[in-house]
Protein backbone atom coordinates (compact mmCIF):
# COMPACT_ATOMS: atom_id res chain seq x y z
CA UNK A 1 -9.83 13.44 -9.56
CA UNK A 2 -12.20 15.27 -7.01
CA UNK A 3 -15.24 13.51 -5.82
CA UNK A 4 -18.26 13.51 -8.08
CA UNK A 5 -22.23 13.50 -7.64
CA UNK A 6 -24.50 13.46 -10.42
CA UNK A 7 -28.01 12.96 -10.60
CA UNK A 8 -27.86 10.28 -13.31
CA UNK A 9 -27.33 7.93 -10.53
CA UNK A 10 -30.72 8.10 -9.14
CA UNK A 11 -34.07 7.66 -10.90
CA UNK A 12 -35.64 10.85 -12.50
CA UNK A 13 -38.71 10.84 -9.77
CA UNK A 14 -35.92 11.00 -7.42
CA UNK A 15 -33.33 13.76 -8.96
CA UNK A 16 -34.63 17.13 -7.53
CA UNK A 17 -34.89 15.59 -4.07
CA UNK A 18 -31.11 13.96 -4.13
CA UNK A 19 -30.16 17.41 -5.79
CA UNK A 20 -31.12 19.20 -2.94
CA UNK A 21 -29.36 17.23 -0.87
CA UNK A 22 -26.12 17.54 -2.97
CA UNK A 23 -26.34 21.21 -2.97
CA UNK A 24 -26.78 21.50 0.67
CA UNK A 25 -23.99 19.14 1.75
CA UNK A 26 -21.74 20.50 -1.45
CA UNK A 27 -22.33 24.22 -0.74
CA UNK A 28 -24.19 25.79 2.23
CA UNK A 29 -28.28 25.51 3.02
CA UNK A 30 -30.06 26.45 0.12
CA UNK A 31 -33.12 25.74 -1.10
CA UNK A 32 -33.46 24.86 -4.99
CA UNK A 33 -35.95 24.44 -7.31
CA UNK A 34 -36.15 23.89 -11.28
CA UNK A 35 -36.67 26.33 -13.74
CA UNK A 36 -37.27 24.14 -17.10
CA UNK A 37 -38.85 21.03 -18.17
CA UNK A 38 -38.33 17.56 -18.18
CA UNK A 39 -36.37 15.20 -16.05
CA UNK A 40 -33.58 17.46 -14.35
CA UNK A 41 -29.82 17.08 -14.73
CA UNK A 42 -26.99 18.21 -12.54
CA UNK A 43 -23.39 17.07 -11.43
CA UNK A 44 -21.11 18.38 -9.36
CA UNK A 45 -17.21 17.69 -9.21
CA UNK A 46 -14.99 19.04 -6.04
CA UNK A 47 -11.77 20.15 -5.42
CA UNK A 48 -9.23 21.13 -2.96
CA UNK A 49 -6.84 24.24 -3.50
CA UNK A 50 -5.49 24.52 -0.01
CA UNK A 51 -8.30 26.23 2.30
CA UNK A 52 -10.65 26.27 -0.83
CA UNK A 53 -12.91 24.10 -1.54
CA UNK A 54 -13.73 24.35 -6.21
CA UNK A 55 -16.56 23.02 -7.17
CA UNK A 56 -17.68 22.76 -10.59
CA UNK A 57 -21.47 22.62 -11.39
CA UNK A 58 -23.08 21.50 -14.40
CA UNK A 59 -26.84 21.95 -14.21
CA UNK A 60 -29.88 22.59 -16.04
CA UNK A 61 -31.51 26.00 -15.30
CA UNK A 62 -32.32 25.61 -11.31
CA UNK A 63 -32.53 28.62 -8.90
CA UNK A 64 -30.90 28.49 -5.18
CA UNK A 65 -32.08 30.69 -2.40
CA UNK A 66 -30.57 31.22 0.48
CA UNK A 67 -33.40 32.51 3.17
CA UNK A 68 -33.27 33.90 6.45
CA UNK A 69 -34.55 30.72 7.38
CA UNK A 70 -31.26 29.33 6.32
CA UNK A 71 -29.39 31.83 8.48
CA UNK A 72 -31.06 31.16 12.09
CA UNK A 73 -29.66 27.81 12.50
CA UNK A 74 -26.75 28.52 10.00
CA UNK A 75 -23.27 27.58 11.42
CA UNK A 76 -21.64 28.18 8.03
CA UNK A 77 -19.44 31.32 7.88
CA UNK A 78 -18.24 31.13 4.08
CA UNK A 79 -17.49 33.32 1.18
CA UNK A 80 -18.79 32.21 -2.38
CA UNK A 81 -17.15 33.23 -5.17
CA UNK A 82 -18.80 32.61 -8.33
CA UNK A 83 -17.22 31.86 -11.80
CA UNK A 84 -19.29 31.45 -14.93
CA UNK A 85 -18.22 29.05 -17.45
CA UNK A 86 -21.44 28.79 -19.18
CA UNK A 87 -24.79 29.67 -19.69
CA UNK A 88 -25.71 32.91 -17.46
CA UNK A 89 -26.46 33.52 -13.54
CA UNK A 90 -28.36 36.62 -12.11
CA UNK A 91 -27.38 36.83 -9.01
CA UNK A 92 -28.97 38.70 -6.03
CA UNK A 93 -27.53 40.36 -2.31
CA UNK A 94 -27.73 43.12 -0.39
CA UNK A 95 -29.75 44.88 -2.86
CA UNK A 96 -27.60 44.16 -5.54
CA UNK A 97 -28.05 42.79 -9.12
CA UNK A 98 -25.19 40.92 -10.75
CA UNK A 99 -25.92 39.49 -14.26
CA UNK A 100 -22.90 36.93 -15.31
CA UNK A 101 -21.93 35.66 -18.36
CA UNK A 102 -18.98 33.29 -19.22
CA UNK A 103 -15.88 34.67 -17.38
CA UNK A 104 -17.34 37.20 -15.50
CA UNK A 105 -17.31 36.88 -11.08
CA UNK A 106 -19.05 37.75 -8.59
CA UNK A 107 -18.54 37.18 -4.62
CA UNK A 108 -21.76 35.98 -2.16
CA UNK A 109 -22.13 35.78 1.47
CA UNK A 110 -23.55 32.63 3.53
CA UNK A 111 -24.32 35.38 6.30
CA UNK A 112 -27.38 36.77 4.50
CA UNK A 113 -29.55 36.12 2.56
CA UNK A 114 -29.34 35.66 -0.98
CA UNK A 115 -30.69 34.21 -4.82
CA UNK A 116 -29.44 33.05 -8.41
CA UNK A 117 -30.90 32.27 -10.89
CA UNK A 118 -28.86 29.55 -13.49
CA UNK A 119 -30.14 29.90 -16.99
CA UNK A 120 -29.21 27.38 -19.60
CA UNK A 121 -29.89 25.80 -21.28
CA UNK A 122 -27.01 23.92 -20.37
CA UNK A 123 -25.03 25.71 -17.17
CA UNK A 124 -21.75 25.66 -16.37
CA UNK A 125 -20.50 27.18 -12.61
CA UNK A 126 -17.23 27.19 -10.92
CA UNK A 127 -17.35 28.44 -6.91
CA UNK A 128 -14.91 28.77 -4.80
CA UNK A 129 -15.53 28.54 -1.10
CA UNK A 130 -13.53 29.83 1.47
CA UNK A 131 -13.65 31.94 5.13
CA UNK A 132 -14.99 34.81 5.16
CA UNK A 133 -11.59 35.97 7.41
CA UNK A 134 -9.83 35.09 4.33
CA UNK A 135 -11.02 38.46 2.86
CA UNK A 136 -11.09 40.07 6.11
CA UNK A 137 -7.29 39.05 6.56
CA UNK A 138 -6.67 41.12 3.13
CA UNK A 139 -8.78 44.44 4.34
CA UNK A 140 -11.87 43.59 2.26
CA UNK A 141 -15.26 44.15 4.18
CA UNK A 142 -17.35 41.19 2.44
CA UNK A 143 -20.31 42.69 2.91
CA UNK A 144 -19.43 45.63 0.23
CA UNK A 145 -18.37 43.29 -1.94
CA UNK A 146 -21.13 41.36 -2.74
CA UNK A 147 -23.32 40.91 -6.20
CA UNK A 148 -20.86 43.49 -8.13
CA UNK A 149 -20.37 41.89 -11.71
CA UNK A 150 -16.39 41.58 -12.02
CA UNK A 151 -16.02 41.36 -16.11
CA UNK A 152 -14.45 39.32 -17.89
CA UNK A 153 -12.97 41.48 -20.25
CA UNK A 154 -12.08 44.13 -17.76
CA UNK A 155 -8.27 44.53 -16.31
CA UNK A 156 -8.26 42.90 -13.10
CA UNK A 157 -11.02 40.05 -14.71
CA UNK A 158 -8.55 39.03 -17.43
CA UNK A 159 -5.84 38.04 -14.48
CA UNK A 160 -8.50 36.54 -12.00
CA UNK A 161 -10.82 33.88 -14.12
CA UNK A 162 -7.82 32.02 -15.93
CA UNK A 163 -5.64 31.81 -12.87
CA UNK A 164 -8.73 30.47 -11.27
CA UNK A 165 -9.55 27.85 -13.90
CA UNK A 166 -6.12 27.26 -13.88
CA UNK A 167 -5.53 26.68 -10.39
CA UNK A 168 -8.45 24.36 -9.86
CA UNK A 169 -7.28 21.80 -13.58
CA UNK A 170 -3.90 21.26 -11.44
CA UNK A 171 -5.30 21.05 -8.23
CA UNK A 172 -5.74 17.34 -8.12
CA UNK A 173 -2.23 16.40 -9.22
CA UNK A 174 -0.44 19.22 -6.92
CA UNK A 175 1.13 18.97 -3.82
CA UNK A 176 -0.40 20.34 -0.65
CA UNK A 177 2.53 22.76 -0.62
CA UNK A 178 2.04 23.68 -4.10
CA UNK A 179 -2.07 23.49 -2.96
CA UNK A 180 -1.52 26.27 -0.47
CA UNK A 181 0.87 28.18 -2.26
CA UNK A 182 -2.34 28.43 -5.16
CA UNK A 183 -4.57 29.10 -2.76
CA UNK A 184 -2.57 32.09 -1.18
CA UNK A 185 -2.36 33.17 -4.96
CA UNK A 186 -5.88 33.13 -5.69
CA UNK A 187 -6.94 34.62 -2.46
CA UNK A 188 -4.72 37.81 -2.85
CA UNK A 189 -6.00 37.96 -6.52
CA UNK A 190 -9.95 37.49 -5.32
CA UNK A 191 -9.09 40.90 -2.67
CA UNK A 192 -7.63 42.76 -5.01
CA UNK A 193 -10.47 42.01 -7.75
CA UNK A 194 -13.26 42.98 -4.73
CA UNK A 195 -10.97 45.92 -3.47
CA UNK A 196 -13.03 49.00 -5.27
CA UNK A 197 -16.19 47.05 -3.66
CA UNK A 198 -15.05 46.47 -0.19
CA UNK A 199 -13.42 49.32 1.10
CA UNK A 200 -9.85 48.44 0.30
CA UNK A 201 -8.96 50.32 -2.45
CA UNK A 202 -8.37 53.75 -2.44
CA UNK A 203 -10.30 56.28 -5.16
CA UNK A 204 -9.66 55.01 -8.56
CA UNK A 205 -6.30 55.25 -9.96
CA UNK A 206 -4.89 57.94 -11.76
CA UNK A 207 -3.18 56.81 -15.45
CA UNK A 208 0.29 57.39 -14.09
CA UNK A 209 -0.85 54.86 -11.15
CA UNK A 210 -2.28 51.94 -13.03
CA UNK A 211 1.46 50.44 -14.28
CA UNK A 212 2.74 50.30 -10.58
CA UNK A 213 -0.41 48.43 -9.84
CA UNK A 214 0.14 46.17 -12.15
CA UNK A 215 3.50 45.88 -11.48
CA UNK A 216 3.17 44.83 -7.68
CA UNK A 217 0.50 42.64 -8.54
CA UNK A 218 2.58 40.80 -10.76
CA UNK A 219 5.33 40.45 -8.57
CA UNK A 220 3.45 39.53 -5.88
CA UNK A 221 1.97 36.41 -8.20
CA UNK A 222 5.38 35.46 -8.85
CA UNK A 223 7.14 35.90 -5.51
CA UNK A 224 7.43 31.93 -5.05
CA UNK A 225 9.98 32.83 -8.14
CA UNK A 226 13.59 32.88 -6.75
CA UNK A 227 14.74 33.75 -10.25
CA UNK A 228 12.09 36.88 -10.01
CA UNK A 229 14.05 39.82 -11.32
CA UNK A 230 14.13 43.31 -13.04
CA UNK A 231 14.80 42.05 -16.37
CA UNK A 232 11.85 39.76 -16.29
CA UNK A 233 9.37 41.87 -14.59
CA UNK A 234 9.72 44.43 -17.22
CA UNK A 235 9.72 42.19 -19.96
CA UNK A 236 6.46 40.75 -18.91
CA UNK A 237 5.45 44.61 -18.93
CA UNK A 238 7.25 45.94 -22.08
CA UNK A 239 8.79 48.46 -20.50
CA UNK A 240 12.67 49.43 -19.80
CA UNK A 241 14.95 48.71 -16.94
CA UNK A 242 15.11 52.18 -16.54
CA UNK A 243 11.13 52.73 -16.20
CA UNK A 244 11.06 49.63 -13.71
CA UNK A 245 13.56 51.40 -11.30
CA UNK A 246 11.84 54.49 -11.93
CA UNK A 247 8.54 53.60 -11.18
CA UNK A 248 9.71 51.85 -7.04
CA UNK A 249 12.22 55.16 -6.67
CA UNK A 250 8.85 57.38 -6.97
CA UNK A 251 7.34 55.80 -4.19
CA UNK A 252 11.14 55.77 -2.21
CA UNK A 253 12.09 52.51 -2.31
CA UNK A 254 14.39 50.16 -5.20
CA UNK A 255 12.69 46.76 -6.63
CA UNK A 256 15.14 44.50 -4.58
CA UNK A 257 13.84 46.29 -1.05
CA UNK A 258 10.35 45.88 -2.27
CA UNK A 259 10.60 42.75 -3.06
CA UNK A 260 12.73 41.62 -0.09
CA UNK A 261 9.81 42.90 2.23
CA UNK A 262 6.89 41.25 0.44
CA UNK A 263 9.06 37.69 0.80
CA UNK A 264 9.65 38.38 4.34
CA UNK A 265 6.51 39.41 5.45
CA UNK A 266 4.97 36.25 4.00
CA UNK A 267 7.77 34.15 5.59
CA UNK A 268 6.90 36.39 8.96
CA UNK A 269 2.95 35.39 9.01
CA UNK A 270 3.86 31.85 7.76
CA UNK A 271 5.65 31.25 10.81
CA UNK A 272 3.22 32.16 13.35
CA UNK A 273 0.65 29.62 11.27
CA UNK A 274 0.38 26.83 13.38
CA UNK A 275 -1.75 24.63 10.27
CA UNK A 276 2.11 25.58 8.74
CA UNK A 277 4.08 24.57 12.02
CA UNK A 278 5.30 21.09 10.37
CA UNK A 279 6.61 22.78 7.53
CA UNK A 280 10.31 23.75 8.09
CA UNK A 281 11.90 26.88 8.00
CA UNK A 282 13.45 25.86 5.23
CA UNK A 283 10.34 25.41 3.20
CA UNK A 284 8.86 28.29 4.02
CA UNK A 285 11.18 30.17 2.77
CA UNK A 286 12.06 28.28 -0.33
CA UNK A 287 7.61 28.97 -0.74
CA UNK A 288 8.50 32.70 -1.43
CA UNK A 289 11.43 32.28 -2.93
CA UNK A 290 13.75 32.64 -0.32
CA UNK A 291 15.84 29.07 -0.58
CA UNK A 292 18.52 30.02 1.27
CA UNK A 293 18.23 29.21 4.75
CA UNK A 294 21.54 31.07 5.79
CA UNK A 295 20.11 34.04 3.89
CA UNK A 296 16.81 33.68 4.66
CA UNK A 297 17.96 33.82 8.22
CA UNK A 298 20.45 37.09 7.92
CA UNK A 299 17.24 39.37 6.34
CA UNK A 300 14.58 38.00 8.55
CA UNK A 301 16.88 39.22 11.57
CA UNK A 302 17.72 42.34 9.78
CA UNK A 303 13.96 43.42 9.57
CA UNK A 304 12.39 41.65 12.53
CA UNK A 305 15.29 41.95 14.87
CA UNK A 306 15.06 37.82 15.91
CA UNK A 307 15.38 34.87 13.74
CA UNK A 308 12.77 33.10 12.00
CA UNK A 309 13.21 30.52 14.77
CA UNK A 310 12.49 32.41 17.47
CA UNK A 311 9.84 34.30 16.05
CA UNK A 312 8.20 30.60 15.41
CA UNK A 313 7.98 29.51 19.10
CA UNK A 314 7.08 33.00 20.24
CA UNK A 315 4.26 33.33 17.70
CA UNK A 316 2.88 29.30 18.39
CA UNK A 317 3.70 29.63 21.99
CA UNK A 318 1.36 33.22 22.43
CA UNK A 319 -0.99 33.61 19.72
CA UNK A 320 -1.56 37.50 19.21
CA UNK A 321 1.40 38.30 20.08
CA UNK A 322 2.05 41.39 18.34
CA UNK A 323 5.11 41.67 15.64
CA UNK A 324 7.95 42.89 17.05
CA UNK A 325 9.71 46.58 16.05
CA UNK A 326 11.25 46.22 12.45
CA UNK A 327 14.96 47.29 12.45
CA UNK A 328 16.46 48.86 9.11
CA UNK A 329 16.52 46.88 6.57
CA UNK A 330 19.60 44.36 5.49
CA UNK A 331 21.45 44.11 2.37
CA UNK A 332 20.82 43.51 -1.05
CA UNK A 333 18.43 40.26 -1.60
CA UNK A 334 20.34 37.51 -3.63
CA UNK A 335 17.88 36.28 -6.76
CA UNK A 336 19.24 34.14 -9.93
CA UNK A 337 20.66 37.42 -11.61
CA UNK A 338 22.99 38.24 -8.56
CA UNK A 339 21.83 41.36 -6.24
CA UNK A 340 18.82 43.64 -7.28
């Protein structure tokens, strides 16, 4: 179990002063205050998806502010991403109103300033903190994202909030591979949810564009899969084989080369990690499900035009170093239902 702070361990004179202190070393520097009556109530429970730190919060109606106060000796330089389970929040940045209810998300910014307001009577909060490069790294501009209401109910919503509530009941009994391999998950997920927000996307998508999306997102979720194939990808779509290969040969490319280049490109930046350089090449590849080494090997060549070895000690040896010129492409990619 993650570690656990509640206020019913100190007296009630003492709760709002030990609660401030539990926000502030749980979260960033807020100030907090109570919103209802009688002697106040809140517990907090962490844990650790990879580079994410989930923590659930259970409180009575409270508001947290984060002032420019906050931000002149502020070293923090962290994403928020807020998950209602209960209760509502109203949350406010950058001139923005978000009102959520149970499901909904919405993403906040330690660099400026912000406030929300948990209404009960009983609330329940699940936030997810992580770099703010972690959204940069995926082409979203956090400060466009920020305080937009991502619904429940809506497309994108109804992948994000279970995956995240998900994620965060296993994350105590996972591996740290399996940990980071979440996290990565939930991350891409979170940029693609703040995409119409933060400058990523491009102008909404036409009908004929929104089954590709989904599509690529789905594959993408299940890339760790070495059994991912055409039969089950449209299945989980119910659509034909024939629409699958349809839908990748309009945009000039087959589902095996698609698929082939999303694996090695994660295998590619993997590599030049160095919080990853333990891990063995192996591993890595087996993480997006590429288990054969020899194969593994052959592609990464193919596309990169050096092995994953030496693209490891050039990467950890000069950080920056740009990615070398991709070569065509290699053969077919080998998955549990032979070539695709």
């Amino acid at each position: 179990m993650g570690r656990v702070l509640s206020t019913e361990q100190v007296a009630p004179r003492d709760r709002i002063a030990y609660w401030h202190e539990v926000i502030c070393s749980t979260f960033i520097k807020l100030d907090v205050a109570q919103t209802g009556g009688g002697s106040f109530r809140g517990m907090v429970r962490d844990h650790h998806v990879g580079p994410i730190r989930a923590t659930r919060i259970v409180t009575d109606p409270m508001t947290a502010e984060r002032s420019r106060r906050h931000l002149r000796a502020a070293e923090e330089d962290v994403c928020l991403l807020a998950l209602q389970l209960n209760g509502r929040t109203i949350g406010h940045q950058d001139g923005r109103r978000a009102v959520l209810r149970p499901g909904d998300l919405a993403l906040f910014d330690s660099r400026r300033p912000y406030l929300v307001d948990f209404q009960g009577p009983r609330f329940d909060h699940l936030v997810l903190q992580f770099p703010r490069a972690a959204l940069r790294e995926r082409g979203i501009e956090p400060d466009g994202a920020t305080a937009h209401r991502i619904a429940v109910d809506s497309m994108i919503g109804r992948l994000v909030s279970p995956f995240i509530v998900n994620a965060t009941r296993v994350a105590d009994a996972a591996s740290p591979e399996t940990g980071e391999r979440l996290a990565e998950m939930a991350l891409d997920l979170i940029a693609t949810a703040l995409a119409p927000f933060g400058g990523l996307d491009r102008p909404p998508t036409a009908p004929g564009e929104e089954l590709p999306h989904r599509v690529r997102l789905y594959m993408q979720l299940h890339l760790s899969d070495p059994c991912l194939s055409p039969p089950k990808v449209a299945a989980a779509h119910s659509i034909s084989l024939r629409q699958l290969h349809r839908l990748f040969a309009r945009e000039g490319t087959t589902f095996g080369r698609w698929l082939r280049e999303e694996r090695l490109r994660r295998c590619f930046d993997d590599l030049a990690a160095p919080r990853l350089a333990g891990r063995s090449i192996a591993e890595i590849g087996a993480r997006w499900g590429m288990p054969d080494a020899p194969g593994l090997s052959r592609a990464f060549r193919a596309r990169y035009g050096m092995s994953p070895r030496e693209h490891r000690a050039a990467a950890l040896a000069a950080p920056g170093t740009p990615p070398p010129t991709a070569r065509p492409e290699g053969g077919p990619l080998r998955t549990c239902g032979g070539s695709v």
